[in-house]
PDB file of N, CA and C in Angstrom:
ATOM      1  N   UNK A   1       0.849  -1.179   0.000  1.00  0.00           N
ATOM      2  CA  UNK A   1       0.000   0.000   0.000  1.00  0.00           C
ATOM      3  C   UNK A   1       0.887   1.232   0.000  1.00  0.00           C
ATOM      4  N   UNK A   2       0.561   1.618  -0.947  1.00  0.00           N
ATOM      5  CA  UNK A   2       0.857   3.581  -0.534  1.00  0.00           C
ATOM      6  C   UNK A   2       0.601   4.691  -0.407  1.00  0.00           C
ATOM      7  N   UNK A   3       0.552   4.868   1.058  1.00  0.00           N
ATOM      8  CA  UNK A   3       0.192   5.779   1.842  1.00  0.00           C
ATOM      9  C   UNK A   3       0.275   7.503   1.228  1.00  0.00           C
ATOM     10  N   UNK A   4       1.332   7.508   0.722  1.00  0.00           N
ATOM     11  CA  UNK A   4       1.853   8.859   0.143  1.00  0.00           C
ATOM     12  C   UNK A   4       1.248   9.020  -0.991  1.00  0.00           C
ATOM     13  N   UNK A   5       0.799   7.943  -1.526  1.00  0.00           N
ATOM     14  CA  UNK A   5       0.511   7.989  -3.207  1.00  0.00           C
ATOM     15  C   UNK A   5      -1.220   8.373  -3.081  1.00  0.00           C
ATOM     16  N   UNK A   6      -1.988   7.905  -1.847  1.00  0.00           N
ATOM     17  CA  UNK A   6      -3.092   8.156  -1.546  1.00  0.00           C
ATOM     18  C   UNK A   6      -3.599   9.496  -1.216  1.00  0.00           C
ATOM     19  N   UNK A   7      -2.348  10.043  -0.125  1.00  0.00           N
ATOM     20  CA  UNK A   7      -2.673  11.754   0.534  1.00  0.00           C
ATOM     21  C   UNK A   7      -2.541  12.255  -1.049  1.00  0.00           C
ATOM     22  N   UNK A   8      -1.187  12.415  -2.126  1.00  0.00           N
ATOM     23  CA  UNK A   8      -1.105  12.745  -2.865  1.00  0.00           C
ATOM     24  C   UNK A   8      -2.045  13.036  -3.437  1.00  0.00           C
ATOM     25  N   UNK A   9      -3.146  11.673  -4.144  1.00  0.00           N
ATOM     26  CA  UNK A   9      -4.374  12.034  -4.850  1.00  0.00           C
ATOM     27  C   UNK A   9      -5.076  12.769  -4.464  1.00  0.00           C
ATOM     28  N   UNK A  10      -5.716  12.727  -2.799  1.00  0.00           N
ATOM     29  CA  UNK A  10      -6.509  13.237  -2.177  1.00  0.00           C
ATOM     30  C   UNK A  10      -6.307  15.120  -2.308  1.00  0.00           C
ATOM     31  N   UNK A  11      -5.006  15.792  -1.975  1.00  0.00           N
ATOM     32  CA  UNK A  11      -4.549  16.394  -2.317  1.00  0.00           C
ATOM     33  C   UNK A  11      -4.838  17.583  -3.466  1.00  0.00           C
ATOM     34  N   UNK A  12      -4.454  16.729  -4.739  1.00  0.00           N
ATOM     35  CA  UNK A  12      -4.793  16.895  -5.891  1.00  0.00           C
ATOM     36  C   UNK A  12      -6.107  17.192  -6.031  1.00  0.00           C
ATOM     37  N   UNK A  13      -6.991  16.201  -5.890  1.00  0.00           N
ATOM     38  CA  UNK A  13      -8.501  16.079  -5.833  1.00  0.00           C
ATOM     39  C   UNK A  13      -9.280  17.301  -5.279  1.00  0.00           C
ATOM     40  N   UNK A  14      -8.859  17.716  -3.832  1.00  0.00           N
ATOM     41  CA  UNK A  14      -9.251  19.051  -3.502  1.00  0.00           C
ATOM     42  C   UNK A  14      -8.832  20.359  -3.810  1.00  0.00           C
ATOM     43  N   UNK A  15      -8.191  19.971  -4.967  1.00  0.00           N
ATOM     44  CA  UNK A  15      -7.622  21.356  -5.749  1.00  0.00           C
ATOM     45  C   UNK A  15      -8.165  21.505  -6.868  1.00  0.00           C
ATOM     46  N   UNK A  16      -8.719  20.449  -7.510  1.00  0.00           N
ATOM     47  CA  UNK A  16      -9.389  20.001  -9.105  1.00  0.00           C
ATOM     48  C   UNK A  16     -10.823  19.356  -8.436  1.00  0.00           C
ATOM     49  N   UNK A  17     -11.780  19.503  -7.730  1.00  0.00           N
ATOM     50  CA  UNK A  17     -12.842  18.727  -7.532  1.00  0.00           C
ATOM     51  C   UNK A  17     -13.712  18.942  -8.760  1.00  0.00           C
ATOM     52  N   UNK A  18     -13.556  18.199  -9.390  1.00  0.00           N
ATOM     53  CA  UNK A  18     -14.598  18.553 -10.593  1.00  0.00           C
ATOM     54  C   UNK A  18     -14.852  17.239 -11.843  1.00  0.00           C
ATOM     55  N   UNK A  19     -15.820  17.364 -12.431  1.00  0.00           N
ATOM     56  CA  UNK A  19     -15.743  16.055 -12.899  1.00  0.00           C
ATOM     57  C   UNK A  19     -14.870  15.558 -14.256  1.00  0.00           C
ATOM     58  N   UNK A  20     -14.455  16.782 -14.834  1.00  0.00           N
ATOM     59  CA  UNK A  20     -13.473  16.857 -15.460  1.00  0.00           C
ATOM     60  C   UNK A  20     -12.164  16.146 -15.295  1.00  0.00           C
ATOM     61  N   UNK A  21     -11.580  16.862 -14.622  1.00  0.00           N
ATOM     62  CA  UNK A  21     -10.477  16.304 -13.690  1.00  0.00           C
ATOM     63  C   UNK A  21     -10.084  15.134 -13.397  1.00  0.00           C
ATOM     64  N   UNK A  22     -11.477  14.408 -12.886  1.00  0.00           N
ATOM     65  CA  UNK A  22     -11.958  12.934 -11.934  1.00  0.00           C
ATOM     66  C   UNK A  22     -11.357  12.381 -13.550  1.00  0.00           C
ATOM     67  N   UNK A  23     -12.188  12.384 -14.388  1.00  0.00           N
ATOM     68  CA  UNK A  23     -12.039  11.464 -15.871  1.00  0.00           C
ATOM     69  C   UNK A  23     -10.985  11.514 -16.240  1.00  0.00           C
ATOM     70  N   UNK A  24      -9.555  12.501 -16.401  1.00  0.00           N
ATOM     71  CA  UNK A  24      -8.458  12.968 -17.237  1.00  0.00           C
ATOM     72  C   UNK A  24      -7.899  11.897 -15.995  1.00  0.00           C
ATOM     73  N   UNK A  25      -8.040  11.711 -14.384  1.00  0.00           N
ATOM     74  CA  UNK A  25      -7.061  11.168 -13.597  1.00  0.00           C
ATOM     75  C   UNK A  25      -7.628   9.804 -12.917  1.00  0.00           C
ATOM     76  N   UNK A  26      -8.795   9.202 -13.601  1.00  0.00           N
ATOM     77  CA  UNK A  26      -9.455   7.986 -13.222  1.00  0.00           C
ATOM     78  C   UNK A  26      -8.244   7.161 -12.597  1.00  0.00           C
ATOM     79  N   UNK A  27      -7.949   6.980 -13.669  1.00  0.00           N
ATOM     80  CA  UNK A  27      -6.448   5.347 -13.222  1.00  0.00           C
ATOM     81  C   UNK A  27      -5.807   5.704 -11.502  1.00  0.00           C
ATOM     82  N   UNK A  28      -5.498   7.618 -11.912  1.00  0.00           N
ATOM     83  CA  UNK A  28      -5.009   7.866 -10.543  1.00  0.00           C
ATOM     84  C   UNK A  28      -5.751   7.617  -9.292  1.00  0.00           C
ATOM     85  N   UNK A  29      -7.164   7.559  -9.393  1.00  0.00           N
ATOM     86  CA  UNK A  29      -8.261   7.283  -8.654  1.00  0.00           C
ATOM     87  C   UNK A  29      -7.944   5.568  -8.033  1.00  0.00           C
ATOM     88  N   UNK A  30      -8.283   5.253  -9.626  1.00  0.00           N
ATOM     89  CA  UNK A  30      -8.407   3.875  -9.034  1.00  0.00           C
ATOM     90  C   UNK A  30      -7.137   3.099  -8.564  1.00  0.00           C
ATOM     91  N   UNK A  31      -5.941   3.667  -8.688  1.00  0.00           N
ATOM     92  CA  UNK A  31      -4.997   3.264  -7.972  1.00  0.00           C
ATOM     93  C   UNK A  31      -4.905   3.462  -5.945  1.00  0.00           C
ATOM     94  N   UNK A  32      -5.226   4.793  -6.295  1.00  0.00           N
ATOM     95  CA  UNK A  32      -5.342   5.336  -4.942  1.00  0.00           C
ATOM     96  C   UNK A  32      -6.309   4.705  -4.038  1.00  0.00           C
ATOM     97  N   UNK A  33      -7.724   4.416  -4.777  1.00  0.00           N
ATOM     98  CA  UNK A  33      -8.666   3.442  -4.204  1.00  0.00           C
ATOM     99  C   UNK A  33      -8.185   2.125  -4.230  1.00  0.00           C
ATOM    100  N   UNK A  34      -7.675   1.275  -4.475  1.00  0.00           N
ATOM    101  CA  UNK A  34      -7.060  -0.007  -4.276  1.00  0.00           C
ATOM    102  C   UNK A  34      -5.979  -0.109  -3.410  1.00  0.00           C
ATOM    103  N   UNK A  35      -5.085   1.518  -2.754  1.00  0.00           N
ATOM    104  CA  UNK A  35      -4.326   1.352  -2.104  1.00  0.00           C
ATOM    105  C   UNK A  35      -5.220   1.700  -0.858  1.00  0.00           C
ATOM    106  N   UNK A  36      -5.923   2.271  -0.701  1.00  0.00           N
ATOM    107  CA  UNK A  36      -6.860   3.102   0.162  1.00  0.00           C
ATOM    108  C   UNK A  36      -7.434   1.342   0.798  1.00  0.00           C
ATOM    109  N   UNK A  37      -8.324   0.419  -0.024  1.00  0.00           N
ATOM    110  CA  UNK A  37      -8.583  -0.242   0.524  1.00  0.00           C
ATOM    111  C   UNK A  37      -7.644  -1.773   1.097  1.00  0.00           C
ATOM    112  N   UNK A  38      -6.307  -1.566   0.765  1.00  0.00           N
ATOM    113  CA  UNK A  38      -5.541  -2.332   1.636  1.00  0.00           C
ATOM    114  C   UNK A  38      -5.418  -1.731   2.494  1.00  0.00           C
ATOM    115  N   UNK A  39      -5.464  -0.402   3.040  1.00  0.00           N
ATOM    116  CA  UNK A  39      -5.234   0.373   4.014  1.00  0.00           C
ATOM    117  C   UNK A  39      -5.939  -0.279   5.077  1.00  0.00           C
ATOM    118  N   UNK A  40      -7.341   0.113   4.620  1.00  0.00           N
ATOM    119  CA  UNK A  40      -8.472  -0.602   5.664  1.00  0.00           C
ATOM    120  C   UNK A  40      -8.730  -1.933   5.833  1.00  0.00           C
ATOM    121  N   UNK A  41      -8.409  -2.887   4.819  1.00  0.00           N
ATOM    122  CA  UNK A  41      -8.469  -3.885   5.080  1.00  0.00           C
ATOM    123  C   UNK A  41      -7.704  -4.419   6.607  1.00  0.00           C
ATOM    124  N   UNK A  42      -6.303  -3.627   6.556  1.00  0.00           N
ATOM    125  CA  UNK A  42      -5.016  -3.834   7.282  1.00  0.00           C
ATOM    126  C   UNK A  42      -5.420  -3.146   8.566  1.00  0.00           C
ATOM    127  N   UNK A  43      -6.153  -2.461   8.614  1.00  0.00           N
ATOM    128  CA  UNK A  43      -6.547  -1.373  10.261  1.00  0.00           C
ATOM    129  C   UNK A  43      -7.579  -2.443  10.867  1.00  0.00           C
ATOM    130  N   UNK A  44      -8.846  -2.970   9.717  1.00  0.00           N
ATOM    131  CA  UNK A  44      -9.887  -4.161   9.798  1.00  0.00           C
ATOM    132  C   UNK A  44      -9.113  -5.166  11.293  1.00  0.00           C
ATOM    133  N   UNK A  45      -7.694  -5.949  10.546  1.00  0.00           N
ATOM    134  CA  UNK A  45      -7.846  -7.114  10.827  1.00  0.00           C
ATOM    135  C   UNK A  45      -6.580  -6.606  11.867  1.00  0.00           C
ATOM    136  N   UNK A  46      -6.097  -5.513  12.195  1.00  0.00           N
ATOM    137  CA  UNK A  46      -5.849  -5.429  13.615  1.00  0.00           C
ATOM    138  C   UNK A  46      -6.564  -4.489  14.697  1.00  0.00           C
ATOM    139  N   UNK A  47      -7.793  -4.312  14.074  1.00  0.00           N
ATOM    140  CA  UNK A  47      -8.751  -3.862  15.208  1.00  0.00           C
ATOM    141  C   UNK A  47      -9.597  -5.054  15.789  1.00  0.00           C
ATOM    142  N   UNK A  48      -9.238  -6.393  14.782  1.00  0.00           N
ATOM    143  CA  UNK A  48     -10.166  -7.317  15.053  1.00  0.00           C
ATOM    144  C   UNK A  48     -10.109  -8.147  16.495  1.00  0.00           C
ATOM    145  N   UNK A  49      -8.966  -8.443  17.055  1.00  0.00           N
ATOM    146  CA  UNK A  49      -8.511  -8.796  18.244  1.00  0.00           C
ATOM    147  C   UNK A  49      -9.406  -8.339  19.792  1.00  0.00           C
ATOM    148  N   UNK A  50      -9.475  -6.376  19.255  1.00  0.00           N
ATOM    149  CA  UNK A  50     -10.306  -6.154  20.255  1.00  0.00           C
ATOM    150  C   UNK A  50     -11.866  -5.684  20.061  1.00  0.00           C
ATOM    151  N   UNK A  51     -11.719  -5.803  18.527  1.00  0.00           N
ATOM    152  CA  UNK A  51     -13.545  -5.938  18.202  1.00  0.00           C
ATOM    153  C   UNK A  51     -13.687  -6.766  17.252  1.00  0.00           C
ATOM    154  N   UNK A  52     -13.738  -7.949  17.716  1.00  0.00           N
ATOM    155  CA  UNK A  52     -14.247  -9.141  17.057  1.00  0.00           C
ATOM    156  C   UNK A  52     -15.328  -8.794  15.863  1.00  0.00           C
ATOM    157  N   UNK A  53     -16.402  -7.785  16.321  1.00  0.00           N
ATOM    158  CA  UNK A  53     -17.404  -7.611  15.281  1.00  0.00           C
ATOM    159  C   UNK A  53     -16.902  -7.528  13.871  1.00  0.00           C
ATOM    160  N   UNK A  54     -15.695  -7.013  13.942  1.00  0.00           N
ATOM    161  CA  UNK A  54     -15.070  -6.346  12.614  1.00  0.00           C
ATOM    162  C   UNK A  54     -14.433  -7.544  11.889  1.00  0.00           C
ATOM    163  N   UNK A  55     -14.629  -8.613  12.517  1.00  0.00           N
ATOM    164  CA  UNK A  55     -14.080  -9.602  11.533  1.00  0.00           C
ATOM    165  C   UNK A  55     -14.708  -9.849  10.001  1.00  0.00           C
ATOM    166  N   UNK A  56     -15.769  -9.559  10.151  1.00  0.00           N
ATOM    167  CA  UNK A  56     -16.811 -10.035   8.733  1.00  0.00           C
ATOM    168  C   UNK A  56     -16.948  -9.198   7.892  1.00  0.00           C
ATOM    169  N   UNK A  57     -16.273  -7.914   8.337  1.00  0.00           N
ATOM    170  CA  UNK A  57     -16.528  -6.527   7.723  1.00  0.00           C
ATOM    171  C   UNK A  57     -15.238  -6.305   6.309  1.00  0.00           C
ATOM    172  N   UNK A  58     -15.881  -6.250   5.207  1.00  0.00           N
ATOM    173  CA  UNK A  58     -14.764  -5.886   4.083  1.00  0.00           C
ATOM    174  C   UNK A  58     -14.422  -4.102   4.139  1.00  0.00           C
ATOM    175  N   UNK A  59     -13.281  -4.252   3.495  1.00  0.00           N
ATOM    176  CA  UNK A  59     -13.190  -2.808   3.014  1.00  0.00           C
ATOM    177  C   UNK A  59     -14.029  -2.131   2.267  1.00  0.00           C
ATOM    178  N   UNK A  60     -14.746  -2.896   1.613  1.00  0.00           N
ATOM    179  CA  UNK A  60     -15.680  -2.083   0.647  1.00  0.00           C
ATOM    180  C   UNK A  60     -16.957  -1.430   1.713  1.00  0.00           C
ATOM    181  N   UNK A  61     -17.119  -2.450   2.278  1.00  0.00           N
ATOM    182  CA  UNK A  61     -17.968  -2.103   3.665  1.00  0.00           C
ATOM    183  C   UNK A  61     -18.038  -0.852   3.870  1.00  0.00           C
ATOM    184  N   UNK A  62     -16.215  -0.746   4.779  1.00  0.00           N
ATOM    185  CA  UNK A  62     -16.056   0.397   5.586  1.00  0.00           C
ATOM    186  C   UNK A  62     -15.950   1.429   4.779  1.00  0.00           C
ATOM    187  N   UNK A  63     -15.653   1.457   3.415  1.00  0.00           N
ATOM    188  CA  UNK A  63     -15.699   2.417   2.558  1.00  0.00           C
ATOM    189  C   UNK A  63     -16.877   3.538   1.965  1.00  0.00           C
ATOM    190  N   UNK A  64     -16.787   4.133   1.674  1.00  0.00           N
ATOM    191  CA  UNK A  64     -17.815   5.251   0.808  1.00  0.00           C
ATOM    192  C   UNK A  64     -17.078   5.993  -0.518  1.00  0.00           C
ATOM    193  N   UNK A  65     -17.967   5.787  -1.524  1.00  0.00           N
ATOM    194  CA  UNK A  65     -17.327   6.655  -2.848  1.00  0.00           C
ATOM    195  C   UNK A  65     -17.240   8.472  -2.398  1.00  0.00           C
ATOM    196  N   UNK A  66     -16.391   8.807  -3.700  1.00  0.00           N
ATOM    197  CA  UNK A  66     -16.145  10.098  -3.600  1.00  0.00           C
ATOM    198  C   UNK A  66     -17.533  11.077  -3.791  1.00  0.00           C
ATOM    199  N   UNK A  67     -18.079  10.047  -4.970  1.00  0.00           N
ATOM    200  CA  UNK A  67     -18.797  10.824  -5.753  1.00  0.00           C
ATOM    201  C   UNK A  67     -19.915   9.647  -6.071  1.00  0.00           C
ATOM    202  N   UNK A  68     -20.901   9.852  -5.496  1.00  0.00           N
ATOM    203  CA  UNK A  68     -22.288   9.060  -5.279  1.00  0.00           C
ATOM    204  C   UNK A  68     -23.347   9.616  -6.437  1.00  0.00           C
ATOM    205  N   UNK A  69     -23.630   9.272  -7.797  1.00  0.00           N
ATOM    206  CA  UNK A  69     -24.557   9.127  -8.549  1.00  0.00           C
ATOM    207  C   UNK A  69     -26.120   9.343  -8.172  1.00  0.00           C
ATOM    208  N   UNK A  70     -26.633  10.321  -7.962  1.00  0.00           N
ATOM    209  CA  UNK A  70     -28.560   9.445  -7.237  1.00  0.00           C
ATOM    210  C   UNK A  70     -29.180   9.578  -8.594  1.00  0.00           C
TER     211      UNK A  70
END
């Protein structure tokens, strides 16, 4: 996972929020989201010890998109 490569996007993202932007740097997205969710996966399964609940729980779970469609 990388951590730096994630703030980076995030970063970026709140300087360009727009949907423009999002499309020209997708890949960068979806890199950042695939590192983002080893992140949590990895916080998941050492919070699990002292909250068992969290065992069943995926990253996608604990996750939320940037940008929600209704």
């Amino acid at each position: 996972m990388d951590n730096a490569f994630i703030l980076d996007f995030l970063r970026r993202l709140a300087a360009n929020n727009n949907t423009a932007w999002m499309q020209e740097h997708r890949a960068d997205y979806l890199r950042a989201r695939d590192n983002f969710a080893d992140l949590v996966a990895e916080v998941i399964r050492q919070a699990t010890p002292i909250a068992p609940e969290l065992a069943e729980l995926t990253p996608a779970q604990a996750m939320f998109r940037l940008h929600k469609n209704d």
